[in-house]
N, C-alpha and C. Protein backbone atom coordinates (compact mmCIF):
# COMPACT_ATOMS: atom_id res chain seq x y z
N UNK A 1 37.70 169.02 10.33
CA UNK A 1 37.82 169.56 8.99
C UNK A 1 38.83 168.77 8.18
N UNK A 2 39.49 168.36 8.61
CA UNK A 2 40.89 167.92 8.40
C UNK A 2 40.31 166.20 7.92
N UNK A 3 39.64 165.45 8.66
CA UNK A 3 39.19 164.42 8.21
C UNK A 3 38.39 164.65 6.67
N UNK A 4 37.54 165.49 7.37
CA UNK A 4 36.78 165.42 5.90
C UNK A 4 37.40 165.77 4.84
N UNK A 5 38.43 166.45 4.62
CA UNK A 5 39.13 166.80 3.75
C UNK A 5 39.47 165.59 3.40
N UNK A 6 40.29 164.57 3.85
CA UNK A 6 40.73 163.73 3.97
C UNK A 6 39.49 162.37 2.87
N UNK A 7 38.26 162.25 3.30
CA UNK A 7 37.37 161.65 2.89
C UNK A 7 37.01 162.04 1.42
N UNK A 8 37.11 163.34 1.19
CA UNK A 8 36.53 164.09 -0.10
C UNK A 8 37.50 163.53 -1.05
N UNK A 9 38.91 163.31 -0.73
CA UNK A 9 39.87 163.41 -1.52
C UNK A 9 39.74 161.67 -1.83
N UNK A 10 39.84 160.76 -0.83
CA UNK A 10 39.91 159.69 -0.93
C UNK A 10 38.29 159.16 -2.05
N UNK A 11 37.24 159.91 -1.50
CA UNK A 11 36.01 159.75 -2.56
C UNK A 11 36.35 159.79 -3.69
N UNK A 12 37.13 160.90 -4.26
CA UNK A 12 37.66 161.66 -5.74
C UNK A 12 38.40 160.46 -6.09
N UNK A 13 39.38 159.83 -5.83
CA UNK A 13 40.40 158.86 -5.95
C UNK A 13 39.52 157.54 -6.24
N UNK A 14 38.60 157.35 -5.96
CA UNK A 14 37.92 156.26 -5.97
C UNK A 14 36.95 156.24 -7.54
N UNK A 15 36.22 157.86 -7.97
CA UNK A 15 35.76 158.36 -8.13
C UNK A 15 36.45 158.08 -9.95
N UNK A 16 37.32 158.64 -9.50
CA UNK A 16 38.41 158.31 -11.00
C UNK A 16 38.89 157.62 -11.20
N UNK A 17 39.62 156.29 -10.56
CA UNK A 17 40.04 154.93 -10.53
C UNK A 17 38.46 154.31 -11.36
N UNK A 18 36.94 154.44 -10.78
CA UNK A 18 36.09 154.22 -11.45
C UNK A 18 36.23 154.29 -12.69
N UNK A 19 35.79 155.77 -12.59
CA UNK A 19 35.68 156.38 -14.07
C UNK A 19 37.02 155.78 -15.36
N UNK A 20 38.19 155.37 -14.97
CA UNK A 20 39.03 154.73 -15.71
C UNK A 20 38.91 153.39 -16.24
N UNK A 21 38.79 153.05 -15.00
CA UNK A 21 38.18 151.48 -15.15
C UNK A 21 37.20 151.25 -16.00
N UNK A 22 36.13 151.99 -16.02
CA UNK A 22 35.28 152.04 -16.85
C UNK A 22 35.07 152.47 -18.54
N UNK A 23 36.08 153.44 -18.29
CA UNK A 23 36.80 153.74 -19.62
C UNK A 23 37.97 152.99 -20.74
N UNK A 24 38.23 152.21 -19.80
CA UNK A 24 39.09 150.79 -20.44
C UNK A 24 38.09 150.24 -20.28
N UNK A 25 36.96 149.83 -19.64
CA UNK A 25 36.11 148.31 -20.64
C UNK A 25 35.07 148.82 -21.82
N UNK A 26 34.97 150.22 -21.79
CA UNK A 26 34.06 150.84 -23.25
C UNK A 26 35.50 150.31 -24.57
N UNK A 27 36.83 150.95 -24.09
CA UNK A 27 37.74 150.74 -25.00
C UNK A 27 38.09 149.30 -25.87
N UNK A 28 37.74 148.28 -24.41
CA UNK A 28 37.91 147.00 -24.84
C UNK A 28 36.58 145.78 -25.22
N UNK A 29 35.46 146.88 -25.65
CA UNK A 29 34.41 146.14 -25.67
C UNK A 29 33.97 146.15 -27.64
N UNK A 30 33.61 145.15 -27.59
CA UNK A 30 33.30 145.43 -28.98
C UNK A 30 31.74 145.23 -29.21
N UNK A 31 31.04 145.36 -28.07
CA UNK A 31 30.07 145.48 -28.79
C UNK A 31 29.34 146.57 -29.06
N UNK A 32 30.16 147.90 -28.43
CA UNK A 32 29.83 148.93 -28.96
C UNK A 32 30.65 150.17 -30.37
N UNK A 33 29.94 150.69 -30.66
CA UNK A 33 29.76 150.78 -32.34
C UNK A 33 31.41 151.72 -32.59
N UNK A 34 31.92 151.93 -33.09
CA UNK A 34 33.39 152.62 -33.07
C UNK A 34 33.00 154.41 -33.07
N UNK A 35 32.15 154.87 -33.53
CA UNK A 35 32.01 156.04 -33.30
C UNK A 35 31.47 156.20 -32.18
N UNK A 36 30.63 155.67 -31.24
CA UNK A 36 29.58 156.22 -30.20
C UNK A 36 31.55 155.88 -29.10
N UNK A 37 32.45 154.55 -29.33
CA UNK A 37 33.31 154.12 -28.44
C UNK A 37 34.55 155.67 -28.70
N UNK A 38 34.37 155.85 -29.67
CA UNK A 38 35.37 157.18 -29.82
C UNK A 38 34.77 158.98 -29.26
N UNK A 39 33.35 158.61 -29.00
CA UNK A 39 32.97 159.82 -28.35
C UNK A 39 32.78 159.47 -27.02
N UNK A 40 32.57 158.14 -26.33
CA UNK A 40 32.76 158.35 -25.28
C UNK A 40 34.05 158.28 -24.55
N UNK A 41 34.85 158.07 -25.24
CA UNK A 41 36.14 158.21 -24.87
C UNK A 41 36.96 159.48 -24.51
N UNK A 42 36.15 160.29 -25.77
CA UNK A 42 36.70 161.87 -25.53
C UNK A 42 36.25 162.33 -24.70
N UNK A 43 34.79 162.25 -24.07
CA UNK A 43 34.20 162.88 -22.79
C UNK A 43 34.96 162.47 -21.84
N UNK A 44 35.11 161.33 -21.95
CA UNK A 44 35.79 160.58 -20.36
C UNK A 44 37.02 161.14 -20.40
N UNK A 45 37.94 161.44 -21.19
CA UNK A 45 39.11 162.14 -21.13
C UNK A 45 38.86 163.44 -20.63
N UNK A 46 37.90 164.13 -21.75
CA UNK A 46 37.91 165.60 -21.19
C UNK A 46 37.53 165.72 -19.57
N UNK A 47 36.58 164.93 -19.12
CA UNK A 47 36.16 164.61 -17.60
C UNK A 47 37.05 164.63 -16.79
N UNK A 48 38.29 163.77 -17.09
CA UNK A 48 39.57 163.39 -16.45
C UNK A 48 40.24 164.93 -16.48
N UNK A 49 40.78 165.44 -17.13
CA UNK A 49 41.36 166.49 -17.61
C UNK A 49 40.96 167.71 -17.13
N UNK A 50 39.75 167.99 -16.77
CA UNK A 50 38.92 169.32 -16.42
C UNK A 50 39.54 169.53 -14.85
N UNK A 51 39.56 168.49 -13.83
CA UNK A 51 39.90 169.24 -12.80
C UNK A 51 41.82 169.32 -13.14
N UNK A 52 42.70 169.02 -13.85
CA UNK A 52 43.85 169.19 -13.81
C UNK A 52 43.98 170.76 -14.37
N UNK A 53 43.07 171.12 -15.55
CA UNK A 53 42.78 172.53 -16.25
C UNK A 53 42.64 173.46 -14.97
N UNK A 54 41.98 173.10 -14.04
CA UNK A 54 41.36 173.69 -13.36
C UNK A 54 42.72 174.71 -12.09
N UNK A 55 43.46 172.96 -11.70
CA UNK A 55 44.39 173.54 -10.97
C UNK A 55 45.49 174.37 -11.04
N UNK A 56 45.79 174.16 -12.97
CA UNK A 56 46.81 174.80 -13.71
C UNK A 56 46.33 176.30 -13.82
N UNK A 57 44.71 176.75 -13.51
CA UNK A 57 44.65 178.27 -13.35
C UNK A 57 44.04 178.75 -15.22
N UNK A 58 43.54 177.49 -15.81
CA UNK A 58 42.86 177.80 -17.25
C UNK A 58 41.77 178.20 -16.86
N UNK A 59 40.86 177.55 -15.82
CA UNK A 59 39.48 177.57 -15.52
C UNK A 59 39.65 178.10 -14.23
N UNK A 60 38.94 179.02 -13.93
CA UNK A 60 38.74 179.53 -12.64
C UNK A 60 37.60 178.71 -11.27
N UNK A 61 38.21 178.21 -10.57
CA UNK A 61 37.10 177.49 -9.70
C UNK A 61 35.71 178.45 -9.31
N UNK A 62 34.35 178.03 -9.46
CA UNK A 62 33.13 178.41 -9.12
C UNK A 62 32.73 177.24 -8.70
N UNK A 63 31.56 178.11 -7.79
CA UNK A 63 30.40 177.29 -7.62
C UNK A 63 30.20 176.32 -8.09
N UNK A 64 29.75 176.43 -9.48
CA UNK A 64 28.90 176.52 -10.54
C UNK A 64 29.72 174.55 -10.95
N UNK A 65 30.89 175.08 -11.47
CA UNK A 65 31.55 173.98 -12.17
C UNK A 65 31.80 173.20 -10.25
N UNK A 66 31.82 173.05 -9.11
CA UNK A 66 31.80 171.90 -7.85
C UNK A 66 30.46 171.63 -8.08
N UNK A 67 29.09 172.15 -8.06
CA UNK A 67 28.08 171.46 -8.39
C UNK A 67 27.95 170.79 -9.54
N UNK A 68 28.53 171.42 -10.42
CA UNK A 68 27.99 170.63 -12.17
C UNK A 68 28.80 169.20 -12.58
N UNK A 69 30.17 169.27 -11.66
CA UNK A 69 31.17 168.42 -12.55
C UNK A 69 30.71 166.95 -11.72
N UNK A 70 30.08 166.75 -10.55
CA UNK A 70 30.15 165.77 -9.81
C UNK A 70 28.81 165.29 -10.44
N UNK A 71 27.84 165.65 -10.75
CA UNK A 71 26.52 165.52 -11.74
C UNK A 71 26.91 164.86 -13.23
N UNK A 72 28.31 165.68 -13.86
CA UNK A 72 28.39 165.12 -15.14
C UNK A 72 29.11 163.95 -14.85
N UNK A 73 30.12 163.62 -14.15
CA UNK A 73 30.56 162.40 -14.22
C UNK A 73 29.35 161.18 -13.78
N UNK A 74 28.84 161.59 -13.15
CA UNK A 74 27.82 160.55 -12.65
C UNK A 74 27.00 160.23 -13.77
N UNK A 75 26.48 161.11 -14.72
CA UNK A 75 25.58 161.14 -15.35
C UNK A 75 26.38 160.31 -16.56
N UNK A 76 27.31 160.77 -16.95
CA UNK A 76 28.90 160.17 -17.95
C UNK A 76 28.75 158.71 -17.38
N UNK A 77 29.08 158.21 -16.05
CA UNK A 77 29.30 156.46 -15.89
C UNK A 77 27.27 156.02 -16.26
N UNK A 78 26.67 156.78 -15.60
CA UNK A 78 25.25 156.24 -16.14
C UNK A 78 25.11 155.64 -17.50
N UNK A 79 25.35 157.04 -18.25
CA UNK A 79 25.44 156.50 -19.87
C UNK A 79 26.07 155.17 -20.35
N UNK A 80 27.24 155.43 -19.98
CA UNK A 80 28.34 154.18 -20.34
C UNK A 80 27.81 152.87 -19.75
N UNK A 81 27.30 153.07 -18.70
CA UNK A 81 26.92 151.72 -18.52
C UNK A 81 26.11 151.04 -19.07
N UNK A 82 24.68 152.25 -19.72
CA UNK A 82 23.36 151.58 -20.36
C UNK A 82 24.04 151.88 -21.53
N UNK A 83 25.15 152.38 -22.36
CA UNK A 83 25.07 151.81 -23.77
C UNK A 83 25.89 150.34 -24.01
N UNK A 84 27.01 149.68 -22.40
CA UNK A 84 27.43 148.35 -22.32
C UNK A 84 26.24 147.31 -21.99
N UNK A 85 25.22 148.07 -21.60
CA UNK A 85 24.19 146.49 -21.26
C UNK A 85 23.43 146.74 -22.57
N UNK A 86 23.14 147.79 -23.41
CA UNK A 86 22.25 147.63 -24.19
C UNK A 86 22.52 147.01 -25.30
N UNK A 87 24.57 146.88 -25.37
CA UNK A 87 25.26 146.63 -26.50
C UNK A 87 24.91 144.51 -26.50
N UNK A 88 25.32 144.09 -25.40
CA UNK A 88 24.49 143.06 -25.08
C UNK A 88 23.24 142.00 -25.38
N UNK A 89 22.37 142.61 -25.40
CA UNK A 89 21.06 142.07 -25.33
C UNK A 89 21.09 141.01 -26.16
């Protein structure tokens, strides 16, 4: 139990080091448009931010939000990536 704990956490860490990384090259890219770069910025923040809400006792842990939040970030780097290759072409 103790490992896997161990793995989940190290996944998460990896998970958000991503998600940052990725959020500094939307910041430093210009080929995407300044409003679409200022809304994805706020998601990726709020993304970042939701499990700290979470631990501070604003949001109550469910189900609901361990299935949904690992879906939205994924779905969040998806986006970001096809609006950096599409900015491209």
């Amino acid at each position: 139990m103790i490992l896997l704990r161990i793995l989940v956490m190290a996944f998460n860490a990896g998970v958000i080091t991503w998600l940052i990384y990725r959020l500094l090259e939307v910041y430093n890219s210009t080929s995407v448009t300044r409003a679409a770069k200022s809304m994805i910025l706020a998601i990726g923040i709020g993304l970042l931010l939701l499990p700290i809400v979470m631990v501070l006792g604003f949001i109550l842990p469910t189900m609901v939000y361990f299935v949904m939040y690992p879906i939205a970030i994924s779905l969040f780097l998806y986006l970001i990536r096809k609006s950096n290759t599409e900015g491209t072409r």
